[in-house]
Protein backbone atom coordinates (compact mmCIF):
# COMPACT_ATOMS: atom_id res chain seq x y z
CA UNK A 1 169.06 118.96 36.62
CA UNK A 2 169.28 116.17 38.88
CA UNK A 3 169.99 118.51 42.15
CA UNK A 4 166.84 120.50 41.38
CA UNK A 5 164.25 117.74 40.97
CA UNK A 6 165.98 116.15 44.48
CA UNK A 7 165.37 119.66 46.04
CA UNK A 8 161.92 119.40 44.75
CA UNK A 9 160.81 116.19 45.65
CA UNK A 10 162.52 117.08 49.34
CA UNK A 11 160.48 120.47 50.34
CA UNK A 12 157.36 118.28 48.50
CA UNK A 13 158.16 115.49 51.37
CA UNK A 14 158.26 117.78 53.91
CA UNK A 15 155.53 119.77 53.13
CA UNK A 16 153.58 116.32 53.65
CA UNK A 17 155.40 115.46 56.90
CA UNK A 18 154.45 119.03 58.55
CA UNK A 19 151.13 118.59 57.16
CA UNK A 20 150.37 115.06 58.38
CA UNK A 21 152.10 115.92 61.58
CA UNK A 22 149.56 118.94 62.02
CA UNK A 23 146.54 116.48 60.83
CA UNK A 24 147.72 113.40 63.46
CA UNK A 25 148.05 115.92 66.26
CA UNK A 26 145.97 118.32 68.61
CA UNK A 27 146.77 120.31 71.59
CA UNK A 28 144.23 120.36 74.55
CA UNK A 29 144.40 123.37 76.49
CA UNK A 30 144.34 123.37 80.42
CA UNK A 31 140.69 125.29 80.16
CA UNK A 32 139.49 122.74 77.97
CA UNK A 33 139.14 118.31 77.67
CA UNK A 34 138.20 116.80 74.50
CA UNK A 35 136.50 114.28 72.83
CA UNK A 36 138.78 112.04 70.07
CA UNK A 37 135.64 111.10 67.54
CA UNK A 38 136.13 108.39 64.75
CA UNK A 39 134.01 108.48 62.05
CA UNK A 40 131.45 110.06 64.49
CA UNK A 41 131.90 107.19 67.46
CA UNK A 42 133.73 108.55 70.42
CA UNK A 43 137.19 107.23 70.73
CA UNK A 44 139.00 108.27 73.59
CA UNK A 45 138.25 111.60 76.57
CA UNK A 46 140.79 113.51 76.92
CA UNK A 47 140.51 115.51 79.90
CA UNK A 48 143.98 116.30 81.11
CA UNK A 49 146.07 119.07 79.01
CA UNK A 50 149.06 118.63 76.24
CA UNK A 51 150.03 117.75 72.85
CA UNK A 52 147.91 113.89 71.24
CA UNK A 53 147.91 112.43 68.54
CA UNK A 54 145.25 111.36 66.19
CA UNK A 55 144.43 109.76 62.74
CA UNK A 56 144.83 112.19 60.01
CA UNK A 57 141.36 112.94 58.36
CA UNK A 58 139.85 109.92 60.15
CA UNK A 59 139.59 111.29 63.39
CA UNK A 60 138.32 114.88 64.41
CA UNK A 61 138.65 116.43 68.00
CA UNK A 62 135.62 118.06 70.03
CA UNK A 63 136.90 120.47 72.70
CA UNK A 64 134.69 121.19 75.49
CA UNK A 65 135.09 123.88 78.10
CA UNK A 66 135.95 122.82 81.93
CA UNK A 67 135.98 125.78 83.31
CA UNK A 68 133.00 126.69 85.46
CA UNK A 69 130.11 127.76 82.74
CA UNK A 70 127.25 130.86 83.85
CA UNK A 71 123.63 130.19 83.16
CA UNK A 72 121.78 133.25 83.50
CA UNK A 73 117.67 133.19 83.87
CA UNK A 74 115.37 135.14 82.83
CA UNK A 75 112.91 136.57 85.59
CA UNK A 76 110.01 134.17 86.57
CA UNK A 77 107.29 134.87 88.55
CA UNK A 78 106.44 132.33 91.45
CA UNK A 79 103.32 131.85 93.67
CA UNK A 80 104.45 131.41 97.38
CA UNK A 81 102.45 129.40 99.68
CA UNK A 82 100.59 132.18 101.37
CA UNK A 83 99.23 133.65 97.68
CA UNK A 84 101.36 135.76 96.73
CA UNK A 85 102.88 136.41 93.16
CA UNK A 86 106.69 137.50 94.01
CA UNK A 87 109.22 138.03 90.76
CA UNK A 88 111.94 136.04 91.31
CA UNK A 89 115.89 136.40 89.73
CA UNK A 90 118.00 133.96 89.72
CA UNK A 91 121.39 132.59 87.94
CA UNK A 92 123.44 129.15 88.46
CA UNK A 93 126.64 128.28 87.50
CA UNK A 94 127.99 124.38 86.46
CA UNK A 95 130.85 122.89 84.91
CA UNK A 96 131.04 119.45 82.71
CA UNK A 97 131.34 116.42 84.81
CA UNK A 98 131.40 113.87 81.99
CA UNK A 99 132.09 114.97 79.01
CA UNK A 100 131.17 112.02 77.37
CA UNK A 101 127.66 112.13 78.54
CA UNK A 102 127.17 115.70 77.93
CA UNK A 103 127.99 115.11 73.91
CA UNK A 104 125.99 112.08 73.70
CA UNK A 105 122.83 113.79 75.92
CA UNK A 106 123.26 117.96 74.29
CA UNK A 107 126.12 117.99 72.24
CA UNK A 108 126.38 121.78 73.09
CA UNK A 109 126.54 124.62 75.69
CA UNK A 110 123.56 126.04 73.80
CA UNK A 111 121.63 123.34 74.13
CA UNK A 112 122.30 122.41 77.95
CA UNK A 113 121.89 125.96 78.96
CA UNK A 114 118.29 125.44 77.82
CA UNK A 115 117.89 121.70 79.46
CA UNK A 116 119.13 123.36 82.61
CA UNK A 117 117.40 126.65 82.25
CA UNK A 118 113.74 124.49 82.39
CA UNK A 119 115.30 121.97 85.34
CA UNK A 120 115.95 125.27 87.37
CA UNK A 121 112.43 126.75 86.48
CA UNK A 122 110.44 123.40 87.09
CA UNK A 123 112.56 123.33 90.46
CA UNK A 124 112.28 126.95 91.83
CA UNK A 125 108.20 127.04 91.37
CA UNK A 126 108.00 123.36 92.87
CA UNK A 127 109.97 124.47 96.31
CA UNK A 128 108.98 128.61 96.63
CA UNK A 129 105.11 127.07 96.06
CA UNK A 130 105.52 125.11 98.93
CA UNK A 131 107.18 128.13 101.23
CA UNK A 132 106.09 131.48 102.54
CA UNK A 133 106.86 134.88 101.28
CA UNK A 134 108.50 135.52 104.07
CA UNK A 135 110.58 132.84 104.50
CA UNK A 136 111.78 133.14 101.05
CA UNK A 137 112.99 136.95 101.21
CA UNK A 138 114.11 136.65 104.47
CA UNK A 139 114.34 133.72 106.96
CA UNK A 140 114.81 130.46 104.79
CA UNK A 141 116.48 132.00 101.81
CA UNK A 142 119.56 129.87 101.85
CA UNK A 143 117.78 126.50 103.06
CA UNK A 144 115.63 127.42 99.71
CA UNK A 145 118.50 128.00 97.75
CA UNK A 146 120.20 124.57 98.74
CA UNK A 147 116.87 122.60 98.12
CA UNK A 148 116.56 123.86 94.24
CA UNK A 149 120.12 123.20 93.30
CA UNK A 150 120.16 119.86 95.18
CA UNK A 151 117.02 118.76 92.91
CA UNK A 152 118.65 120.60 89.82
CA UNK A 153 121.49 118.36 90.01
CA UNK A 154 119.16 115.06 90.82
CA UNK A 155 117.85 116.25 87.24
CA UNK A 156 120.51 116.96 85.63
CA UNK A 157 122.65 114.05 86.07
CA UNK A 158 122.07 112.20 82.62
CA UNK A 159 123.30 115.84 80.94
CA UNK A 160 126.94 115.00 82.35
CA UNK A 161 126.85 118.84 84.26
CA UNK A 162 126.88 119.75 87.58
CA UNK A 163 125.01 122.67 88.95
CA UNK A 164 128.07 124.17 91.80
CA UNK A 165 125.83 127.20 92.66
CA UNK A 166 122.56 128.55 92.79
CA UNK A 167 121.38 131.94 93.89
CA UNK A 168 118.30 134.11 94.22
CA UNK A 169 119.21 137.29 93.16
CA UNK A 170 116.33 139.31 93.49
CA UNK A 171 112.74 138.31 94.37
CA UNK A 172 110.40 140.82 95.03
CA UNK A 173 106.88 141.80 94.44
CA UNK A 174 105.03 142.86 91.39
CA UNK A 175 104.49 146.63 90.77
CA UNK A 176 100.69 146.66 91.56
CA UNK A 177 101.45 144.66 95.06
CA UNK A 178 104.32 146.25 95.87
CA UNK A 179 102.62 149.72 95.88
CA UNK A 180 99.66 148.08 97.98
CA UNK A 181 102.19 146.48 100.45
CA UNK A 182 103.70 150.13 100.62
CA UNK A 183 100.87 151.86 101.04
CA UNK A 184 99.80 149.48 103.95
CA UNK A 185 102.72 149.98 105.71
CA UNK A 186 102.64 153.55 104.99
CA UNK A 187 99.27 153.27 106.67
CA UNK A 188 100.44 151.44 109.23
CA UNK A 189 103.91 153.54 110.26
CA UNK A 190 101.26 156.45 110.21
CA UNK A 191 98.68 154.97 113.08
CA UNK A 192 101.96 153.78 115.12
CA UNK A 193 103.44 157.79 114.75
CA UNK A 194 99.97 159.03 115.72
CA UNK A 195 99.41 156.53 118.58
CA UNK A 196 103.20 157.98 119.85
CA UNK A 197 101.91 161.79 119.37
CA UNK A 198 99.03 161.27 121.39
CA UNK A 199 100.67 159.35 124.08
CA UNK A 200 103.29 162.01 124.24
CA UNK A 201 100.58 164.76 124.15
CA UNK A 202 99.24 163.01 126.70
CA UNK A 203 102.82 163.13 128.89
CA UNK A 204 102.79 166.27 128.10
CA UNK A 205 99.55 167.49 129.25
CA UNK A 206 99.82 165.45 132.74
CA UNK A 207 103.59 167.13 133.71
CA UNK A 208 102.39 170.24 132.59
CA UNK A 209 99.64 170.00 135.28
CA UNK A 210 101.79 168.34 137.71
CA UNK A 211 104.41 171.50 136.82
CA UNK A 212 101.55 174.05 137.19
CA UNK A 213 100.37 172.52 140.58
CA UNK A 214 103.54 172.53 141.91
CA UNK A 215 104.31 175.97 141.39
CA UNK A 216 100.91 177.55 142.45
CA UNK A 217 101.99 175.90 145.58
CA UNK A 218 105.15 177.45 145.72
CA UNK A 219 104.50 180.70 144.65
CA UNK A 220 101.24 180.57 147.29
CA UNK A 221 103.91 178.94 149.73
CA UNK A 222 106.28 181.63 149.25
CA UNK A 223 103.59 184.24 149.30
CA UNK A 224 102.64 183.10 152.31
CA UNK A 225 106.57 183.13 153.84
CA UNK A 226 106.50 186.65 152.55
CA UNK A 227 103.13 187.96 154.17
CA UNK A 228 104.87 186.67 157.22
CA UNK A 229 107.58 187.95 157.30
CA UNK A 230 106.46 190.97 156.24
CA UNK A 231 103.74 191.40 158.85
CA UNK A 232 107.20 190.63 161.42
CA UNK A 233 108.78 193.65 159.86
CA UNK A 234 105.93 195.41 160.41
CA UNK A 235 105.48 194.65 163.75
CA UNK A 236 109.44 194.82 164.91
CA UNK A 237 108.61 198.49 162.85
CA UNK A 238 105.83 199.35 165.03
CA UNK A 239 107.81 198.02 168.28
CA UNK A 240 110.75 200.01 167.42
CA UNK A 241 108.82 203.36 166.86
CA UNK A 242 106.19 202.73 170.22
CA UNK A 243 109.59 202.57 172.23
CA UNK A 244 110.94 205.60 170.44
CA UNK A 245 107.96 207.50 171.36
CA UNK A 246 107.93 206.21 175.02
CA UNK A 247 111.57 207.04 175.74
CA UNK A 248 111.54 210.33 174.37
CA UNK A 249 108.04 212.17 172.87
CA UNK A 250 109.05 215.14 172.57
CA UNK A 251 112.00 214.51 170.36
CA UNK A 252 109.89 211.64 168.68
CA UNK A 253 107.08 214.44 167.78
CA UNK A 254 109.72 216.93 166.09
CA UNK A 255 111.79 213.55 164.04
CA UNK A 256 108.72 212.47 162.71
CA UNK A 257 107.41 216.47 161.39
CA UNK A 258 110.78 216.84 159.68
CA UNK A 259 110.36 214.01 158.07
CA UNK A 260 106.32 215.46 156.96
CA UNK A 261 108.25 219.03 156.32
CA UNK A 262 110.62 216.74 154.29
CA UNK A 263 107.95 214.57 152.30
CA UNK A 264 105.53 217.82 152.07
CA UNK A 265 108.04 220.25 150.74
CA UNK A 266 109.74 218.14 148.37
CA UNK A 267 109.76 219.40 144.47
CA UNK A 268 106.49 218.09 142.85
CA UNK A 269 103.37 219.57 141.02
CA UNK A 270 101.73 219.04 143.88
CA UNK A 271 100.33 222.49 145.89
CA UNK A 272 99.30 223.04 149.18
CA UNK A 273 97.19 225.75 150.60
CA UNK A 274 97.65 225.84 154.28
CA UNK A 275 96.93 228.43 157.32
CA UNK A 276 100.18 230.03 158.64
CA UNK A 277 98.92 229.44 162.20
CA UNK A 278 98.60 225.69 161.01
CA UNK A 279 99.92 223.09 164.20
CA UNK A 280 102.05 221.75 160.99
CA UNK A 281 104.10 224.70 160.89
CA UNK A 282 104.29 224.53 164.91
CA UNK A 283 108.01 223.96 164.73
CA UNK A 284 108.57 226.96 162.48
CA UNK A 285 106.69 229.21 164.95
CA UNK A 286 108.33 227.94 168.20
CA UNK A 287 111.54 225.34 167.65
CA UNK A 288 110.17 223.62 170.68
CA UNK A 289 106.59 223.02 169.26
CA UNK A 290 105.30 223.47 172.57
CA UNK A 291 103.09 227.15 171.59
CA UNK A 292 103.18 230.59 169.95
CA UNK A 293 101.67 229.09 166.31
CA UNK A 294 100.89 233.16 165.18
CA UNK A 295 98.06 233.58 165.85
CA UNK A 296 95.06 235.20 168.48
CA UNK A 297 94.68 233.33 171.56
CA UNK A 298 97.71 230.61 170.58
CA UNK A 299 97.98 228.36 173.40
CA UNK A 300 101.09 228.22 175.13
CA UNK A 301 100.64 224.39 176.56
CA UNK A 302 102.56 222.67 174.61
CA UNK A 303 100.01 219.44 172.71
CA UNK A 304 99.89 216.12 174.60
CA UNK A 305 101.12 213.85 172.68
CA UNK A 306 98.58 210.52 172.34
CA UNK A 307 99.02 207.57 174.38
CA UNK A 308 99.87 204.15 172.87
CA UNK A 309 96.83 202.07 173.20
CA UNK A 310 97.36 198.70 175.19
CA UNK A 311 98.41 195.22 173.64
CA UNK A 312 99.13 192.77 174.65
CA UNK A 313 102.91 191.92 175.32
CA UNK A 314 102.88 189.35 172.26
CA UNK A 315 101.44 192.24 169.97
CA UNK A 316 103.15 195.42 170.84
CA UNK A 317 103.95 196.34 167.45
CA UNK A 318 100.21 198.03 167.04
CA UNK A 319 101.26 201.13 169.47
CA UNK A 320 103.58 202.98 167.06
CA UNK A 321 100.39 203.73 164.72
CA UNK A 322 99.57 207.13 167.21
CA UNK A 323 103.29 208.02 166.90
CA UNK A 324 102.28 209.88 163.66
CA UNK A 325 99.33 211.58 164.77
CA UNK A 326 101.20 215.10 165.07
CA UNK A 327 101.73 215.63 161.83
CA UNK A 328 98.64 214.18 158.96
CA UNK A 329 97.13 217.30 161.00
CA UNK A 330 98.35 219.71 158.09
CA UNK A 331 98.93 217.09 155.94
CA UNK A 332 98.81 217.83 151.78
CA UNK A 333 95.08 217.37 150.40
């Protein structure tokens, strides 16, 4: 009887030591520091991480975080310096400095999120007011960023927080501008592309002339080579033939009525009527052309053949034009 009330009153004790051990004791976590409170007066901070102790059911422990907290914003819209609205984005992020201050000033993440949520506001439309639109999408940005998180902090210093970065996420303008703003530019990329059309029409138009004058010259220039050279041939032609003739004109008469018997008798649908006792059949009559053409009273002296008229020596290519005068006689019709 006497071992089982023992046992009892021993798992009764220790059931109060575990239980006042677990009331005079807290851990702080290495994300977190703490405030020891007493009755509602701050104690002791405890900012660095392990096991404390504390009076049972006197004492209660407020943990607050130390990592870095987020604070996102809502968007606001800002008037820049040169009138225009522009929607701005932004978001911060802080940590608690003094975590003493911060209980005695909010008490809560809640409530500092909302102190610091109006700081940031107040500062953004204070500095962007005071800068163009301009420089605050593209050339002083960062210098802009810098200046509101440097006054956030000057604000924020009786919360116990401190703002470690401050960004401008988006800031752009309002529907209704932004279509104006793109229209104008619209308006504007279309004068610059018609400016470059007509300047390259322009171009165009002037080395397209430039290219047609320069080849009516050539082609007149080589036209001209050509003429030339043909009126050489021509003459070197005539030369040729007007020596032919005056070496031999005999022979010279009967090569150059072949070649009319030749040109005349070829296959065509061309007819000829001609006189048997016509001088172009003189060489079929007598092989020496020189008479006996068929007919009554044919004379036997055999034609003269024309003489060359005089050129000069420069120009004797002219005297080969009689050459041919034996034979367009009985020429085709």
């Amino acid at each position: 009887m006497n071992g089982n009330i023992l046992k009892t009153g021993a798992l009764v004790l220790l059931a109060v030591v575990v239980v006042a051990f677990f009331a005079a004791t807290f851990v702080v976590q290495q994300t977190q520091q703490a405030l020891v409170l007493q009755f509602g007066r701050v104690r002791t901070v405890v900012t660095e991480p392990g096991l404390y102790l504390k009076w049972p059911f006197i004492e209660n422990v407020v943990a607050l975080e130390k990592r870095v907290l987020d604070l996102d914003l809502p968007v606001q819209t800002v008037l820049s310096a040169d009138r225009q609205n522009l929607e701005v984005d932004a978001f911060a992020r802080y940590r608690i400095s003094n975590p003493l201050e911060f209980f005695q000033t909010v008490s809560a993440v809640g409530v500092a999120n909302q102190r610091l949520g109006s700081f940031v506001n107040a500062s953004m439309r204070n500095v962007l007011a005071n800068a163009s639109r301009d420089a605050i999408v593209r050339t002083e940005r960062g210098a802009l960023m810098n200046r509101i998180q440097e006054d956030v902090n000057r604000q924020a210093q009786n919360l116990g927080v401190e703002i470690i970065d401050l960004r401008l996420t988006r800031v752009d303008l309002p529907a209704a501008n932004s279509q104006a703003v793109y229209q104008r530019m619209q308006t504007e990329r279309q004068r610059e592309a018609a400016d470059l059309r007509a300047n390259g029409q322009q171009q165009a138009a002037t080395i397209r002339a430039r290219a047609e004058r320069e080849a009516t010259v050539i082609v007149a220039e080589a036209t001209r080579r050509s003429e030339e050279a043909r009126g050489q041939g021509d003459a070197e032609k005539n030369r040729i033939l007007a020596e032919a003739f005056g070496r031999d004109p005999d022979f010279f008469a009967f090569f150059r009525s072949m070649q009319a018997y030749e040109t005349g008798m070829r296959q065509t649908d061309t007819r000829m009527v001609l006189s048997p006792t016509s001088e172009f059949f003189r060489y079929f009559n007598d092989p020496s052309g020189r008479g006996g053409f068929g007919g009554p009273g044919a004379s036997t002296t055999p034609p003269t053949p024309p003489t060359p008229p005089r050129t000069p020596s420069s120009e004797r290519a002219p005297a080969a034009a009689p050459a041919a005068s034996p034979t367009p006689t009985g020429s085709p019709q």
